[in-house]
Protein backbone atom coordinates (compact mmCIF):
# COMPACT_ATOMS: atom_id res chain seq x y z
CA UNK A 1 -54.51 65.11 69.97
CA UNK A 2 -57.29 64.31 67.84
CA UNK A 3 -55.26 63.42 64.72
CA UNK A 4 -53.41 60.84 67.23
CA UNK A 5 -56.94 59.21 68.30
CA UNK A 6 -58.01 59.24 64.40
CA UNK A 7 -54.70 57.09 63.65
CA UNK A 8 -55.34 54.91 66.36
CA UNK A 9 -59.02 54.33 65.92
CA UNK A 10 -57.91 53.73 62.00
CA UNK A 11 -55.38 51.44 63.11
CA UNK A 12 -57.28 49.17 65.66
CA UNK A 13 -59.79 49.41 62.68
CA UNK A 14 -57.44 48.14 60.21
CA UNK A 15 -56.13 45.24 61.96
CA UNK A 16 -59.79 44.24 62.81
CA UNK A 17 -60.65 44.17 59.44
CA UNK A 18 -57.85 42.57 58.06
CA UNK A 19 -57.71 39.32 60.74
CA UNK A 20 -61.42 39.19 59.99
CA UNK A 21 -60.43 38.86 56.20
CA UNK A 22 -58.16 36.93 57.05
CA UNK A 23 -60.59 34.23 59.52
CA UNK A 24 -63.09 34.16 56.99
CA UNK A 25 -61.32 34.16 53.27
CA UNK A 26 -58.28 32.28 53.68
CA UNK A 27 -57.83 29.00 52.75
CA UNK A 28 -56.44 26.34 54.92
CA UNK A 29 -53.01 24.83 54.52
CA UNK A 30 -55.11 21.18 55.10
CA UNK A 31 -57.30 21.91 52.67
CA UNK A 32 -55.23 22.67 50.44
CA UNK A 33 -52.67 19.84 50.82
CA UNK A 34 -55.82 17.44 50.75
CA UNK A 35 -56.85 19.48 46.85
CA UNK A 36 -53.48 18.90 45.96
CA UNK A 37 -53.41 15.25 46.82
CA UNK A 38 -56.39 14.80 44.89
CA UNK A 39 -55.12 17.01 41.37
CA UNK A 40 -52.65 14.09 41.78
CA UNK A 41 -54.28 11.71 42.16
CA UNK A 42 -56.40 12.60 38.85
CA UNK A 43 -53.13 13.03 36.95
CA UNK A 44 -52.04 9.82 37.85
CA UNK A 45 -55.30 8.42 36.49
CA UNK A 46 -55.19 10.62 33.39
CA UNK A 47 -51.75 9.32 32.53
CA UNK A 48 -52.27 5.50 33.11
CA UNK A 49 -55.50 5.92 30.86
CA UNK A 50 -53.20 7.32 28.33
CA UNK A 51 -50.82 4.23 28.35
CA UNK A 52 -53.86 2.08 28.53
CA UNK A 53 -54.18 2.27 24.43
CA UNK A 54 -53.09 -0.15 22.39
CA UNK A 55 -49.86 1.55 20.61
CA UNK A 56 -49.10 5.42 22.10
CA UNK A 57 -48.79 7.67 19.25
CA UNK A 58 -45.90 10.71 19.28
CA UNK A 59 -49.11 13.17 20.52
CA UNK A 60 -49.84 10.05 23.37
CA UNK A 61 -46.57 9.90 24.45
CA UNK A 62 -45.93 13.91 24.94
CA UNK A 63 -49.30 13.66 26.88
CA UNK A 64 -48.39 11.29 28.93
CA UNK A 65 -45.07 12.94 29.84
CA UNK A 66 -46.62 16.38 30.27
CA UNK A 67 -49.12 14.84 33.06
CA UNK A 68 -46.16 13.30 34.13
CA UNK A 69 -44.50 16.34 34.64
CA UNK A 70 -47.98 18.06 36.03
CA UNK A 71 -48.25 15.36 38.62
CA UNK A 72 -45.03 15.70 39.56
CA UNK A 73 -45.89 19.55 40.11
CA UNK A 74 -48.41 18.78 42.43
CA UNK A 75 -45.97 16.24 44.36
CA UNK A 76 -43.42 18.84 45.00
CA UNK A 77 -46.66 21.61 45.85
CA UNK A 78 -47.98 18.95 48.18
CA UNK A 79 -44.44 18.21 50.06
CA UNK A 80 -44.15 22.26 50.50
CA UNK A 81 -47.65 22.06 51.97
CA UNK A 82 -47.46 19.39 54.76
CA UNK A 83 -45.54 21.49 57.50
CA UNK A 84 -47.59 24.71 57.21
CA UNK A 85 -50.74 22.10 57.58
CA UNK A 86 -49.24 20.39 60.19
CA UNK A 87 -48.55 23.30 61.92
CA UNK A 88 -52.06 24.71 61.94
CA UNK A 89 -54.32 25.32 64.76
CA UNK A 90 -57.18 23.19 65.60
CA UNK A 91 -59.96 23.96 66.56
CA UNK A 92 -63.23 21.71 65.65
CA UNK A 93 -61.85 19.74 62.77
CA UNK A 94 -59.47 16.35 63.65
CA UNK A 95 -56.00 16.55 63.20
CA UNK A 96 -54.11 16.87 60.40
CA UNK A 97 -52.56 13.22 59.51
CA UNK A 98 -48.79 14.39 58.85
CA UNK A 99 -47.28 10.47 58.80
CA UNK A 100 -50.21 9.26 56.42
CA UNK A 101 -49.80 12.87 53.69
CA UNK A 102 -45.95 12.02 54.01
CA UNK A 103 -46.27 8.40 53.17
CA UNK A 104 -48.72 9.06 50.13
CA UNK A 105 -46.84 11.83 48.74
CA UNK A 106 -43.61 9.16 48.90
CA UNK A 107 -45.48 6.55 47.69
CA UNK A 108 -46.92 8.50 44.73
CA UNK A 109 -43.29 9.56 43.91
CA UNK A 110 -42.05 6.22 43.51
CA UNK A 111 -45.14 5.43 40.81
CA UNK A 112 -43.90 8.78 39.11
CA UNK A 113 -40.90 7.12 38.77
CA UNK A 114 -42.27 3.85 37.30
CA UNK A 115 -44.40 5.17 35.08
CA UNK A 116 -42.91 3.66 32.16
CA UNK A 117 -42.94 0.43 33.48
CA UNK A 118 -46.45 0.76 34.71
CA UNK A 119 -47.31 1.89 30.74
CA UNK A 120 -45.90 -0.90 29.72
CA UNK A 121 -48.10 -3.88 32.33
CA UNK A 122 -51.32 -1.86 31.69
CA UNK A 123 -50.32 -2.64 27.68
């Protein structure tokens, strides 16, 4: 009988402990959907500053398509995101904009896929 009240007292334990980990250390699914928005968002700034120069060297041109790819990255990361944020609980903080996330994260695509001809106008 006591061994049975040790492993429930550990368990109850346990499971406190680990939902309190769990309150205080995880990160949000909103919060991280809004980081990832914003890595984009940098990457899309870092790659139209490339094509800004005058002629893009071999080196330029791998740079741009490697924060190409990296924004990319954090499009398909962000898509993944948007449900589990959606689906989150609130409790103080206002709602998690779903339609607006969606739209950027579409609208961000379609510049991925114009990047070349945006290189080319900021020329």
């Amino acid at each position: 009988l006591p061994t049975l009240m040790n492993t429930v007292v550990q368990t109850v334990f346990g499971i406190s402990l680990m939902l309190l980990v769990d309150t205080l250390l995880a990160t949000r699914a909103t919060k991280q959907a809004r980081q990832r928005l914003g890595r984009a968002m940098d990457r899309l700034q870092l790659c139209l500053e490339a094509c800004a120069g005058s002629h893009l060297r071999p080196e330029e041109v791998e740079l741009v398509e490697s924060s190409r790819s990296a924004f990319l990255q954090d499009l398909d990361a962000l898509k993944d995101l948007l449900p589990h944020a959606a689906a989150e609980p609130i409790y103080w903080s206002k709602p998690f904009e779903l339609e607006l996330f969606t739209l950027l994260e579409a609208c961000l695509r379609a510049v991925a896929n114009h990047m070349g001809m945006l290189c080319w106008l900021v020329k």
